[in-house]
N, C-alpha and C. Protein backbone atom coordinates (compact mmCIF):
# COMPACT_ATOMS: atom_id res chain seq x y z
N UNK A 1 -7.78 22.16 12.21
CA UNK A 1 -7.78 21.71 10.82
C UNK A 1 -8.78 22.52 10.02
N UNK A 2 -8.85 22.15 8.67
CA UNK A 2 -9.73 23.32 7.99
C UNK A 2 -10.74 22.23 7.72
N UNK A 3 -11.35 23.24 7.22
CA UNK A 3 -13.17 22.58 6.80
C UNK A 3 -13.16 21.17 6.04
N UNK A 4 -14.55 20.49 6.90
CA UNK A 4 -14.62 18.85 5.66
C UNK A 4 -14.40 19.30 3.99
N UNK A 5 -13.87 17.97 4.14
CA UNK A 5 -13.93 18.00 2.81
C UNK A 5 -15.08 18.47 1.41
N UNK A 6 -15.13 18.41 0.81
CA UNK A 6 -15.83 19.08 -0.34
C UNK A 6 -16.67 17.26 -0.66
N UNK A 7 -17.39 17.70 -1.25
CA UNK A 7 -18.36 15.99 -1.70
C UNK A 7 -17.53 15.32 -2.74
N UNK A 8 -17.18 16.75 -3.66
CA UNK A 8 -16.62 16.43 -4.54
C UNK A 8 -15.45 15.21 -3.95
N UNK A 9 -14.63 15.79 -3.47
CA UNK A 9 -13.43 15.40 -2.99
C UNK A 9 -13.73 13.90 -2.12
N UNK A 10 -14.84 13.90 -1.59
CA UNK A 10 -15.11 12.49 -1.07
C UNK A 10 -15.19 11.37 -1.33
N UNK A 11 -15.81 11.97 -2.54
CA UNK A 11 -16.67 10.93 -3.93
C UNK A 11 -15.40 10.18 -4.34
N UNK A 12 -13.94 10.96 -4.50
CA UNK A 12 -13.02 10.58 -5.49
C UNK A 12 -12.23 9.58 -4.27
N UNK A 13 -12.40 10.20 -3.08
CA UNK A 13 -11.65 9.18 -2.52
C UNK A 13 -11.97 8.20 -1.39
N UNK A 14 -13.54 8.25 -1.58
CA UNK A 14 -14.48 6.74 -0.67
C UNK A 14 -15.78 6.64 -2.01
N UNK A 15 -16.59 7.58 -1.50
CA UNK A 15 -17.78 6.98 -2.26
C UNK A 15 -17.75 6.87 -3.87
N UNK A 16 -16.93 7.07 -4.52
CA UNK A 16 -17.24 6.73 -5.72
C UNK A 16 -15.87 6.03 -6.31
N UNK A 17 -14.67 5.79 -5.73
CA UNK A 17 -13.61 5.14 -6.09
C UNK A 17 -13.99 3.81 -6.24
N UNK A 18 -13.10 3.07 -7.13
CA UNK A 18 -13.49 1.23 -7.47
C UNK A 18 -12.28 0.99 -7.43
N UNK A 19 -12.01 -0.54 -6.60
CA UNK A 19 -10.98 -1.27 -6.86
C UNK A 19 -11.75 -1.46 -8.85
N UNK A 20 -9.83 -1.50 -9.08
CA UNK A 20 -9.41 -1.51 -10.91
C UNK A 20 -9.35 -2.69 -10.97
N UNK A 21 -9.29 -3.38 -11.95
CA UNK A 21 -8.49 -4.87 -12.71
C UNK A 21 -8.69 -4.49 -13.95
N UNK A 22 -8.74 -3.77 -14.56
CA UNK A 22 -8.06 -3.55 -16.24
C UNK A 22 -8.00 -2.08 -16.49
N UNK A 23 -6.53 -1.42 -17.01
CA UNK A 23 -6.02 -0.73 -16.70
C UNK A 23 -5.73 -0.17 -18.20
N UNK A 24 -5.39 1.21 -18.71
CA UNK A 24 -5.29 1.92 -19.94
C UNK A 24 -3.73 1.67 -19.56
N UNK A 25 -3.06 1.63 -21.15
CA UNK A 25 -2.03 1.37 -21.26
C UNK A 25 -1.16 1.91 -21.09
N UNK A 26 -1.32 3.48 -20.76
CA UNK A 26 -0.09 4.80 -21.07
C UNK A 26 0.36 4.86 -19.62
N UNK A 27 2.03 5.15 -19.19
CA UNK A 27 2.51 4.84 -18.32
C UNK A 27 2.09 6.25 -17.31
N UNK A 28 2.30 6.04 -16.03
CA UNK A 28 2.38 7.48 -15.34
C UNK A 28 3.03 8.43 -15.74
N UNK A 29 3.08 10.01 -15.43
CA UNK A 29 3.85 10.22 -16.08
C UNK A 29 5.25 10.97 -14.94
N UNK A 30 6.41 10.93 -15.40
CA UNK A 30 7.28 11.31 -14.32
C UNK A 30 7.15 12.40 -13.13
N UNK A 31 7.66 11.98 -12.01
CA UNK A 31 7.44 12.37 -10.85
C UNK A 31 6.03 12.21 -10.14
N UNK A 32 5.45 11.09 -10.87
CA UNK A 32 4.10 10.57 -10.13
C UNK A 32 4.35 9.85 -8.71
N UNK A 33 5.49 9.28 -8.92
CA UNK A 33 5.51 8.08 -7.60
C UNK A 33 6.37 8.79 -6.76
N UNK A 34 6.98 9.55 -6.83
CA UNK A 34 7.54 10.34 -5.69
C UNK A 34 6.57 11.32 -5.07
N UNK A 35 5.50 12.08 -5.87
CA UNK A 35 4.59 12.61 -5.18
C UNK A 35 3.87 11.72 -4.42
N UNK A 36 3.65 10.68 -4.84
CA UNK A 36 2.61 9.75 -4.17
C UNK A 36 2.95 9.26 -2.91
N UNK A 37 4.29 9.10 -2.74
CA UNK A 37 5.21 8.74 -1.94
C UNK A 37 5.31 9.90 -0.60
N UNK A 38 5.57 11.54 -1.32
CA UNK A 38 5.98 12.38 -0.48
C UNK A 38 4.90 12.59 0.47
N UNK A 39 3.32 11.98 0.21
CA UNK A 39 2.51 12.35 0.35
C UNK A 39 1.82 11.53 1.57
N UNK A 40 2.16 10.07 0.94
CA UNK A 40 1.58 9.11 2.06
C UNK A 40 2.48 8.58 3.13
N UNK A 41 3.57 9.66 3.03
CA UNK A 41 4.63 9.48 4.10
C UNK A 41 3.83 10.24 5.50
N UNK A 42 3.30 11.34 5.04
CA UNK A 42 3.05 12.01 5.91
C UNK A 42 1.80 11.31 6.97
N UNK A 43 1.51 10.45 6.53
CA UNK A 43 0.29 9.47 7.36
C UNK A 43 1.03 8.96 8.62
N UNK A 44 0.23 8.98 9.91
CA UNK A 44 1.08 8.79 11.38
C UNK A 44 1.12 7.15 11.46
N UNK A 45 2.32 6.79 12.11
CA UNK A 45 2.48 5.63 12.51
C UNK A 45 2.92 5.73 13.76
N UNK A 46 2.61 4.81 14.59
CA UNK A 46 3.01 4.88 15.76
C UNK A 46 4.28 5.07 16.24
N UNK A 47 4.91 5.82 17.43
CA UNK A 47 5.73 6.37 17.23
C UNK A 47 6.61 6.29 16.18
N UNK A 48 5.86 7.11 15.23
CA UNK A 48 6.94 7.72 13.54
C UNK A 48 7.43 6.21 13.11
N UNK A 49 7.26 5.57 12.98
CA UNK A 49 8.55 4.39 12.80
C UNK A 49 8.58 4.22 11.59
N UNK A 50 7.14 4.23 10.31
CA UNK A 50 7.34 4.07 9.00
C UNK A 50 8.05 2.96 8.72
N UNK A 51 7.42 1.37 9.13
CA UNK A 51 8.22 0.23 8.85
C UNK A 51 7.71 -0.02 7.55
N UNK A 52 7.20 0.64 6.50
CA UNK A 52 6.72 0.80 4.91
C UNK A 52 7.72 0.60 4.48
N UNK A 53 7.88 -0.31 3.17
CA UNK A 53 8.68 -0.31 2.31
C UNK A 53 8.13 -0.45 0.94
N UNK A 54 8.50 0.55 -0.16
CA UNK A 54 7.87 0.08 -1.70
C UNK A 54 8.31 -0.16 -2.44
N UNK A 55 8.41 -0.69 -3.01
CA UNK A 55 8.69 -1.37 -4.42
C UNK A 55 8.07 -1.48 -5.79
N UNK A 56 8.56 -0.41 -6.66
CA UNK A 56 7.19 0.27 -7.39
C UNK A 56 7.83 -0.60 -8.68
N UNK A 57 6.90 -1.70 -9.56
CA UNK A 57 7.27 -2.32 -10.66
C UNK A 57 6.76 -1.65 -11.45
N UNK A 58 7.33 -1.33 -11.92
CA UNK A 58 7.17 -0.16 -13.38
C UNK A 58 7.58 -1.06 -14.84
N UNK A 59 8.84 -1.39 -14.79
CA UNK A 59 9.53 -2.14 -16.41
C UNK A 59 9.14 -3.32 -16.48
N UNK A 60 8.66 -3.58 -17.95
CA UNK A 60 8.11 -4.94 -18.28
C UNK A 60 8.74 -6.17 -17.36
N UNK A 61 10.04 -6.33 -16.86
CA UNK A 61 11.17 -7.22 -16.53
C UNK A 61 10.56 -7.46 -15.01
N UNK A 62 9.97 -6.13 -13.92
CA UNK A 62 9.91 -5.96 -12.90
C UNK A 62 8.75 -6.95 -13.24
N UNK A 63 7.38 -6.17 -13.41
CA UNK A 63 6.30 -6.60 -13.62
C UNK A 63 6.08 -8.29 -13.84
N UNK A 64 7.03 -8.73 -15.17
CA UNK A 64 6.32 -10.19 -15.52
C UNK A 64 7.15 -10.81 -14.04
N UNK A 65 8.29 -10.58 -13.11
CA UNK A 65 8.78 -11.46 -12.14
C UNK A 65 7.38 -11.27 -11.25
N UNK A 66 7.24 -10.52 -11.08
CA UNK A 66 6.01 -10.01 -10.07
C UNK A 66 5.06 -10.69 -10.20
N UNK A 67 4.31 -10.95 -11.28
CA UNK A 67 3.20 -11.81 -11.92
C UNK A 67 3.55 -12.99 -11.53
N UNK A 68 4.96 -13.96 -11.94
CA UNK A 68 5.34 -15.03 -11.89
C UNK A 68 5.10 -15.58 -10.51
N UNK A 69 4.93 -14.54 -9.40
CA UNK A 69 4.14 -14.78 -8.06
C UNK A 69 3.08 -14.84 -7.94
N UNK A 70 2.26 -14.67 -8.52
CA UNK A 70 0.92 -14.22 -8.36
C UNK A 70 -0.01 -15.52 -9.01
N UNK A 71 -1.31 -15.50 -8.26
CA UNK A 71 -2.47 -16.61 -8.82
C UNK A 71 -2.72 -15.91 -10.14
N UNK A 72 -3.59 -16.77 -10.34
CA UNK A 72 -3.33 -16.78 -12.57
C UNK A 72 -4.42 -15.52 -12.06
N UNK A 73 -5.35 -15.31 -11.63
CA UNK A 73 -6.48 -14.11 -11.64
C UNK A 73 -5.56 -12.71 -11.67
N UNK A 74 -4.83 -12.73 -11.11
CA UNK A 74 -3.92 -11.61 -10.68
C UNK A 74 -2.62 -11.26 -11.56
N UNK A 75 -2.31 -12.03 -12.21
CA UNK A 75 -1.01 -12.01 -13.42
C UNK A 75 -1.50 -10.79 -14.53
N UNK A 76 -2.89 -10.92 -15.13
CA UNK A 76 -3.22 -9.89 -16.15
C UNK A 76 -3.26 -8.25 -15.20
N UNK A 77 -3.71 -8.69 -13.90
CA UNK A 77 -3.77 -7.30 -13.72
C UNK A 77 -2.40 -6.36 -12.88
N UNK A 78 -1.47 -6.93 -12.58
CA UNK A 78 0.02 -6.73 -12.73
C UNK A 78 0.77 -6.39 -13.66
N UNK A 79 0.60 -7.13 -15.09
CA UNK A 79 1.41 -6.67 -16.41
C UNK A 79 0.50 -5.85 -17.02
N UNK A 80 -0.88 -5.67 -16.64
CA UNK A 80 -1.45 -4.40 -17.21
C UNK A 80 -1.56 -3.42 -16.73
N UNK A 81 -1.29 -3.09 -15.46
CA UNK A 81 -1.07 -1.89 -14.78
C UNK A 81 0.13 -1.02 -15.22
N UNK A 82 0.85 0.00 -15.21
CA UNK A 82 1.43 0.90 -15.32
C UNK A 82 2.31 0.34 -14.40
N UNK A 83 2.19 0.33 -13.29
CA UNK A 83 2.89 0.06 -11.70
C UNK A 83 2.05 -0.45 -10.89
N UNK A 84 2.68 -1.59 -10.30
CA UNK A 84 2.36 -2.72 -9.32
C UNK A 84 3.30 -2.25 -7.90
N UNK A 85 3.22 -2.11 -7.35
CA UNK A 85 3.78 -1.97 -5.73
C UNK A 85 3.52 -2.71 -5.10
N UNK A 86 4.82 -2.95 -4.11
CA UNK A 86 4.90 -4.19 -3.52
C UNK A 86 5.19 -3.75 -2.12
N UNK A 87 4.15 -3.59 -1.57
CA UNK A 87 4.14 -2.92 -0.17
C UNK A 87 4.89 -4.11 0.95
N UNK A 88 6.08 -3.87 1.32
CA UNK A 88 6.88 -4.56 2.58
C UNK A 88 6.82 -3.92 3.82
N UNK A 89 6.61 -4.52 4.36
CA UNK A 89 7.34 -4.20 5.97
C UNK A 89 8.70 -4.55 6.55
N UNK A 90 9.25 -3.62 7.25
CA UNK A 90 10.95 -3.83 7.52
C UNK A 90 10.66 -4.03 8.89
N UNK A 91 11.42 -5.45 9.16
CA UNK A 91 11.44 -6.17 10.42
C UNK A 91 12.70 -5.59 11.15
N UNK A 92 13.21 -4.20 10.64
CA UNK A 92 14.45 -3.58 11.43
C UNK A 92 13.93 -2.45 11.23
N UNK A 93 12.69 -1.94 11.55
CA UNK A 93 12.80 -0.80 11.59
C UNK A 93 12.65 0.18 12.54
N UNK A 94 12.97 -0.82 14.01
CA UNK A 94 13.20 -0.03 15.22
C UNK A 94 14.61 0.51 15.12
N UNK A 95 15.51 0.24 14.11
CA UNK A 95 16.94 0.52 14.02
C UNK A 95 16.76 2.20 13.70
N UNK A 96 15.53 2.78 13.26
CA UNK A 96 15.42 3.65 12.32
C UNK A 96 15.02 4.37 13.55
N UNK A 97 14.46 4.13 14.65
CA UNK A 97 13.81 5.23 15.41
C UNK A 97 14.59 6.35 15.76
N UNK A 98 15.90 5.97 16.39
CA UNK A 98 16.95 7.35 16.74
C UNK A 98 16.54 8.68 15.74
N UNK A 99 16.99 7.81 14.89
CA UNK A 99 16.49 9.19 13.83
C UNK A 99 14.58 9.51 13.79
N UNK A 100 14.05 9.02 13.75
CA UNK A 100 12.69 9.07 13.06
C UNK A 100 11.83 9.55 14.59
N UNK A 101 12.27 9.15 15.40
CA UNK A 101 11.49 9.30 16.69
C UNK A 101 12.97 9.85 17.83
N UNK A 102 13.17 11.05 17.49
CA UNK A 102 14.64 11.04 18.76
C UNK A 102 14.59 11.87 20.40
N UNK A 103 13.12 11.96 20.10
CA UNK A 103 12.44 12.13 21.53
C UNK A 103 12.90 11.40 22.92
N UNK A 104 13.04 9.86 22.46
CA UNK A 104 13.29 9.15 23.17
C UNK A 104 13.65 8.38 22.80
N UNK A 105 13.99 6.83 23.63
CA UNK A 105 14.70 5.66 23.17
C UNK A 105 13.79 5.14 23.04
N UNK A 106 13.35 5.02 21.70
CA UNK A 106 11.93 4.42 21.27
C UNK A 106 12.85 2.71 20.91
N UNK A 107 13.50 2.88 20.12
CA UNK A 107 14.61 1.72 19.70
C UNK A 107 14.49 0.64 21.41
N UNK A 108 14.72 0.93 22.01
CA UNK A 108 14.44 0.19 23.23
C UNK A 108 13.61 -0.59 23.46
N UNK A 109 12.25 -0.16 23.23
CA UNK A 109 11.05 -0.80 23.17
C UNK A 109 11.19 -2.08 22.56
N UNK A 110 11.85 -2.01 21.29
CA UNK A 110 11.52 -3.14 20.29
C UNK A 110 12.85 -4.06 20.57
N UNK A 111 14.05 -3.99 20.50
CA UNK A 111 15.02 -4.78 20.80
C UNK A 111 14.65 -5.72 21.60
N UNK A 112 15.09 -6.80 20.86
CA UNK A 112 14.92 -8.49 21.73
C UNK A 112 13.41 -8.77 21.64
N UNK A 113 12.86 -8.37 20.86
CA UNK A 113 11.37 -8.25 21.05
C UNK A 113 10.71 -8.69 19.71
N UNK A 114 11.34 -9.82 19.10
CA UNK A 114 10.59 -9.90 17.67
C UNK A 114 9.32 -10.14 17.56
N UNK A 115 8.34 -10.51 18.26
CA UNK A 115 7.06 -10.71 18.15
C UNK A 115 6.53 -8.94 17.92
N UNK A 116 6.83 -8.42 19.30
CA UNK A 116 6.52 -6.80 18.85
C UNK A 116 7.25 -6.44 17.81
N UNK A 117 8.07 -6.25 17.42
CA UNK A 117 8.49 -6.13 16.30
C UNK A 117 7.19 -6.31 15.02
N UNK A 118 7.65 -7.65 15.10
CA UNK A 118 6.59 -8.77 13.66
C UNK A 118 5.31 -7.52 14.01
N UNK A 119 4.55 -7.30 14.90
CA UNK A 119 2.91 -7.18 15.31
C UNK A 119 3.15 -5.43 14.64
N UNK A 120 4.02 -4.67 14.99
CA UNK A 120 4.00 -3.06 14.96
C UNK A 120 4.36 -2.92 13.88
N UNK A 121 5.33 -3.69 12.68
CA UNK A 121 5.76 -3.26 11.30
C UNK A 121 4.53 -4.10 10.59
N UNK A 122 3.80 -4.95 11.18
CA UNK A 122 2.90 -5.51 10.11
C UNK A 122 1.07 -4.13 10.64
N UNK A 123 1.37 -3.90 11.91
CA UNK A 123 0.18 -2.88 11.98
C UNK A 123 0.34 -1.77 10.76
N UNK A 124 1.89 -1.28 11.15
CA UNK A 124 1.61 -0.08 10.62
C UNK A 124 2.26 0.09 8.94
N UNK A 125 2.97 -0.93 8.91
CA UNK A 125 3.27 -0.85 6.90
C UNK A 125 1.59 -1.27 6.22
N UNK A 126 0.49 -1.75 7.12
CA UNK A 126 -0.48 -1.69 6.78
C UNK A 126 -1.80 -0.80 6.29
N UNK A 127 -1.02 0.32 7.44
CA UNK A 127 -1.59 1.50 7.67
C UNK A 127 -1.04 2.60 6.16
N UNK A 128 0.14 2.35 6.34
CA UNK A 128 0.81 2.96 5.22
C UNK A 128 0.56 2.75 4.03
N UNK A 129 0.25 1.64 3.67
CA UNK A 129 -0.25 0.90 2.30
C UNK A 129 -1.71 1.56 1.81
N UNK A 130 -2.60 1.55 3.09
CA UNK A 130 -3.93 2.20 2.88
C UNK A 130 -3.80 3.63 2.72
N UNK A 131 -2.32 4.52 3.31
CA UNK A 131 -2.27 5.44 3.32
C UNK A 131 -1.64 5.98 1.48
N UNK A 132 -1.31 4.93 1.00
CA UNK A 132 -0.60 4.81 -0.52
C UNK A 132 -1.80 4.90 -1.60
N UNK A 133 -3.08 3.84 -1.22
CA UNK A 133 -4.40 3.93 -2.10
C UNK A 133 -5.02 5.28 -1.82
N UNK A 134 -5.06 6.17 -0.56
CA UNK A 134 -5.87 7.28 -0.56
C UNK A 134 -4.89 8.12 -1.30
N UNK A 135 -3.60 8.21 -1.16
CA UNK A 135 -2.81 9.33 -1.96
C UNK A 135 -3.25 9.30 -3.25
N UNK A 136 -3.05 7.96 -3.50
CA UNK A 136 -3.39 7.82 -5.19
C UNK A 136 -4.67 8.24 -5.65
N UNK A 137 -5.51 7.93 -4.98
CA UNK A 137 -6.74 8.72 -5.34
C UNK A 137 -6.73 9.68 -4.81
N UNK A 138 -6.03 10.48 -4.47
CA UNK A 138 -5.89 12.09 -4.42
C UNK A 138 -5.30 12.42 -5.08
N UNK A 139 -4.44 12.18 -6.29
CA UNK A 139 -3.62 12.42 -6.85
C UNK A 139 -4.12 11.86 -8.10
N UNK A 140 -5.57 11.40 -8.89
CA UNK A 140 -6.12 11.25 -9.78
C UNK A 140 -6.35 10.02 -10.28
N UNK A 141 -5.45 8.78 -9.35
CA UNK A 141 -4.99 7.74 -9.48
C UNK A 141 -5.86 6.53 -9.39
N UNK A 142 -6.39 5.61 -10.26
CA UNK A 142 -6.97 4.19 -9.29
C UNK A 142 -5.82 3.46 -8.94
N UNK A 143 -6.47 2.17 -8.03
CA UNK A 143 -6.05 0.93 -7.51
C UNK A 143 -6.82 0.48 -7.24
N UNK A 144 -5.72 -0.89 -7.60
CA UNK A 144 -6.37 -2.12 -7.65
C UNK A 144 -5.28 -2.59 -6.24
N UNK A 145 -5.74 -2.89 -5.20
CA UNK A 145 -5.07 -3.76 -4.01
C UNK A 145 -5.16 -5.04 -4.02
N UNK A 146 -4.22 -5.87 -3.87
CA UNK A 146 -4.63 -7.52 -4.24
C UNK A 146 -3.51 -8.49 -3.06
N UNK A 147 -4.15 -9.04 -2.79
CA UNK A 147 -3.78 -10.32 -1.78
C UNK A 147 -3.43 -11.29 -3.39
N UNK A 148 -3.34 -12.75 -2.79
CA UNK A 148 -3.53 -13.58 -4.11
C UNK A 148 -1.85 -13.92 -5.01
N UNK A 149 -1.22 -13.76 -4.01
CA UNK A 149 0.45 -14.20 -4.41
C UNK A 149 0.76 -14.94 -3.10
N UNK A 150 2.18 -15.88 -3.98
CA UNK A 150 3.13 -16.83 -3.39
C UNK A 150 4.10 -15.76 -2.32
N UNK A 151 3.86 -15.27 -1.35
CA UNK A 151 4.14 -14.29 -0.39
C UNK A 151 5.93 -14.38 -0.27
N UNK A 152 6.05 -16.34 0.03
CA UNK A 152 7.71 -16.80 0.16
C UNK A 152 8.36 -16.16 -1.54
N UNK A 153 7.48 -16.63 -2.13
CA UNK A 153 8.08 -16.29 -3.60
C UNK A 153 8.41 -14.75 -3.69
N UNK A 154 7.83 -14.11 -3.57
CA UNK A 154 8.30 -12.68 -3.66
C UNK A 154 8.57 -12.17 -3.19
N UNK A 155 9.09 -12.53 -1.36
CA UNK A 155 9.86 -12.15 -0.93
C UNK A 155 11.21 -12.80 -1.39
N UNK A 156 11.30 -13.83 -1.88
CA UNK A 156 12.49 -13.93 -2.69
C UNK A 156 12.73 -13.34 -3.58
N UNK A 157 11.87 -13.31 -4.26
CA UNK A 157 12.38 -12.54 -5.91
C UNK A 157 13.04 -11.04 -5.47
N UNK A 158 12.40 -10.38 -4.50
CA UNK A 158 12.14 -9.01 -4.42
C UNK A 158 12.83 -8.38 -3.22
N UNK A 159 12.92 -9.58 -1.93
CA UNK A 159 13.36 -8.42 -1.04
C UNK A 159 14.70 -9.78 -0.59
N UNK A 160 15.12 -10.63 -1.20
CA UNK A 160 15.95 -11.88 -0.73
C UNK A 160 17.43 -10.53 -0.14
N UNK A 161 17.51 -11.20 1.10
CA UNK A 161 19.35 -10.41 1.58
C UNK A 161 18.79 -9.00 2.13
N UNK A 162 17.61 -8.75 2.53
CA UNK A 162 17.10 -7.73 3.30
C UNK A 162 16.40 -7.99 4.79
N UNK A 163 15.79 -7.08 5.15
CA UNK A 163 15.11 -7.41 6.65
C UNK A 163 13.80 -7.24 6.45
N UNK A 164 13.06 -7.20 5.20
CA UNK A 164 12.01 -6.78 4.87
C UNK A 164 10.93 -7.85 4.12
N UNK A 165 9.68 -7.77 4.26
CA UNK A 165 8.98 -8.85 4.15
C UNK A 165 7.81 -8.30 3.22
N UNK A 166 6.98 -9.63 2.06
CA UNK A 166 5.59 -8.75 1.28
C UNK A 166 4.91 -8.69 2.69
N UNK A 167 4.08 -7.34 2.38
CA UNK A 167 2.50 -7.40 2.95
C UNK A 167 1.33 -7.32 1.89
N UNK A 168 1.41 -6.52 0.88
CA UNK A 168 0.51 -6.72 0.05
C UNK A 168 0.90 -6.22 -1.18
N UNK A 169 0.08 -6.17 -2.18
CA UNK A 169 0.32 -5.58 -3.29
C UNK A 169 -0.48 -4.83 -4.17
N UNK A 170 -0.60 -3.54 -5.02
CA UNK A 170 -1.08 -2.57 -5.02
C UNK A 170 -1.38 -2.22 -6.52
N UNK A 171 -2.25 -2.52 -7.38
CA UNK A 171 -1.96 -2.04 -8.99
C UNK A 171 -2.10 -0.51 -8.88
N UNK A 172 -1.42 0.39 -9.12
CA UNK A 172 -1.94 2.16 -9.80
C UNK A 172 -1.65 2.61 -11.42
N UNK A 173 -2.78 3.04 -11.63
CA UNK A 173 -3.03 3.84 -13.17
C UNK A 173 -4.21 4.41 -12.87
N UNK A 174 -5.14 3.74 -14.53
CA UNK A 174 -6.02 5.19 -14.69
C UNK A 174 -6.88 3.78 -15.09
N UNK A 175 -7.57 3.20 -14.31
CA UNK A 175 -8.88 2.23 -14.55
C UNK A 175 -9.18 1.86 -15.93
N UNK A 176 -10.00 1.03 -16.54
CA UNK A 176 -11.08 1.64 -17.94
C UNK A 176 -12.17 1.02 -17.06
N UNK A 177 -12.55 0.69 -15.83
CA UNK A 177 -13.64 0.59 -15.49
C UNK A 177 -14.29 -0.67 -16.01
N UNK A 178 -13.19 -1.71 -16.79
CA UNK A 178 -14.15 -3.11 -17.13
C UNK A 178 -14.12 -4.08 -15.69
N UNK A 179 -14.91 -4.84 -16.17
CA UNK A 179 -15.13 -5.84 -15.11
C UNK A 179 -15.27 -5.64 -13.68
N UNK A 180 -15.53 -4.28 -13.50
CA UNK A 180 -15.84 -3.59 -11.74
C UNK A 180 -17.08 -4.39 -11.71
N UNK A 181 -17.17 -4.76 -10.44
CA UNK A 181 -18.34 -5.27 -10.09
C UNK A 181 -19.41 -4.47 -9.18
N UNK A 182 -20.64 -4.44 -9.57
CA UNK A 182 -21.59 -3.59 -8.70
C UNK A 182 -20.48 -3.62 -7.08
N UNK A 183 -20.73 -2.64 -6.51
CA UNK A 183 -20.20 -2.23 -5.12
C UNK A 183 -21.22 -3.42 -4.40
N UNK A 184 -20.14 -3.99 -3.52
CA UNK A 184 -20.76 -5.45 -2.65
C UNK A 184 -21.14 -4.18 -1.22
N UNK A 185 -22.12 -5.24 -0.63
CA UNK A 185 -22.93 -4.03 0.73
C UNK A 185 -21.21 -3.92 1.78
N UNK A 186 -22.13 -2.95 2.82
CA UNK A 186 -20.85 -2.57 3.20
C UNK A 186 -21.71 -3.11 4.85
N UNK A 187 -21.38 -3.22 6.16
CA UNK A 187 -22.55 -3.28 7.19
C UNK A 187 -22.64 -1.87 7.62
N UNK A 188 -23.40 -2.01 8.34
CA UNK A 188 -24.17 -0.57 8.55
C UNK A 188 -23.58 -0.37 10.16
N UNK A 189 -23.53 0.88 10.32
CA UNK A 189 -22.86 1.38 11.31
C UNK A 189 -23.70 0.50 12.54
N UNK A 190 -24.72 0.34 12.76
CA UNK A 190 -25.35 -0.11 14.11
C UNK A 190 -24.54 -1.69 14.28
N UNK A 191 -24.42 -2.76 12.96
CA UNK A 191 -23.92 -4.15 13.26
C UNK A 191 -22.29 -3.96 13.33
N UNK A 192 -21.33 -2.60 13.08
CA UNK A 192 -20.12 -2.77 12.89
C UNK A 192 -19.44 -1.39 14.08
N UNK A 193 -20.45 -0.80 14.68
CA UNK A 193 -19.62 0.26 15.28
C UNK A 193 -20.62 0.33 17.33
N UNK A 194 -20.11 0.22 17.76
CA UNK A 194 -20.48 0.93 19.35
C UNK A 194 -19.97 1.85 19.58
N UNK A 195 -20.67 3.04 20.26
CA UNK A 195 -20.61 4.09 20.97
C UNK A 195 -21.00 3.82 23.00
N UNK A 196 -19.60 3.78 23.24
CA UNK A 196 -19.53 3.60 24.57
C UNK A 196 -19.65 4.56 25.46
């Protein structure tokens, strides 16, 4: 691989990034979410499987259903975002391995197996989601990530007659930086990490 990163480049996408909650009004501008997309595809999941699914609310119509899920804290910062994403996981997406993994009969593994199933599309559409906030801030972008919705509700609204389920949800634009709160401590490598 090539050289660490630059500070610069660090700053934008750990040490100096802020979860958003109030957002400038002007929309992305086209071909933002497909870059963002082409980008955080490339993040590894265990064997390839990519059980990610997005759902990018962009039009006023998307947005206020979206909100209509959400705790009242979380409604302003959904219809004020640009785009809200609605990060799913697909509970069929060992169907996808032939193609995505054709090394082997990865599809095997998971058949008849819904618990593995449930455990590997909720690991790794997780992984993917985090892999969606670093794109975006590589790509000039904040987010705001938010828990804090009726989960049954929007998987109705949003994924009803599919195999796919919410995991979380994602505001992206361009911050104005109100109401960030001082950075809460983080623990320090000695109470959160061993070297065995």
């Amino acid at each position: 691989m090539a050289a660490p990163l630059a500070d610069e480049a660090l700053d934008q996408l750990f040490r100096e990034a802020r979860t958003q909650y109030v957002w400038r009004p002007e929309p992305l501008p086209e071909g933002t979410l497909e870059a963002l997309y082409d980008l955080l595809k490339l993040g590894p999941t265990s064997a390839n499987c990519s059980p990610a699914r997005f759902l990018f609310c962009q039009s006023p119509e998307a947005k206020a259903r979206l909100a209509a899920c959400a705790l009242d804290a979380n409604r302003p910062k959904i219809l004020g975002a640009p785009v809200t994403v609605i990060i799913g996981m697909d509970l069929a997406f060992h169907e996808r391995l032939p193609e995505l993994f054709p090394h082997t009969d990865a599809r095997s593994w998971f058949a008849g197996n819904p618990e593995l199933i449930r455990e590997t599309a909720f690991r790794n559409a997780s992984l993917q989601g985090a892999y969606l906030i670093m794109a975006a801030r590589a790509l000039g972008l904040d987010c705001g990530p938010m828990s804090g919705f009726d989960k049954a509700a929007v998987d109705a609204a949003f994924w009803a007659g599919t195999t796919v389920e919410t995991n979380f949800l994602c505001a992206i634009g361009h911050g104005t930086g109100e109401n960030v709160f001082p950075r809460a401590p983080r623990l320090p490598f000695a109470e959160a990490c061993r070297i065995l």
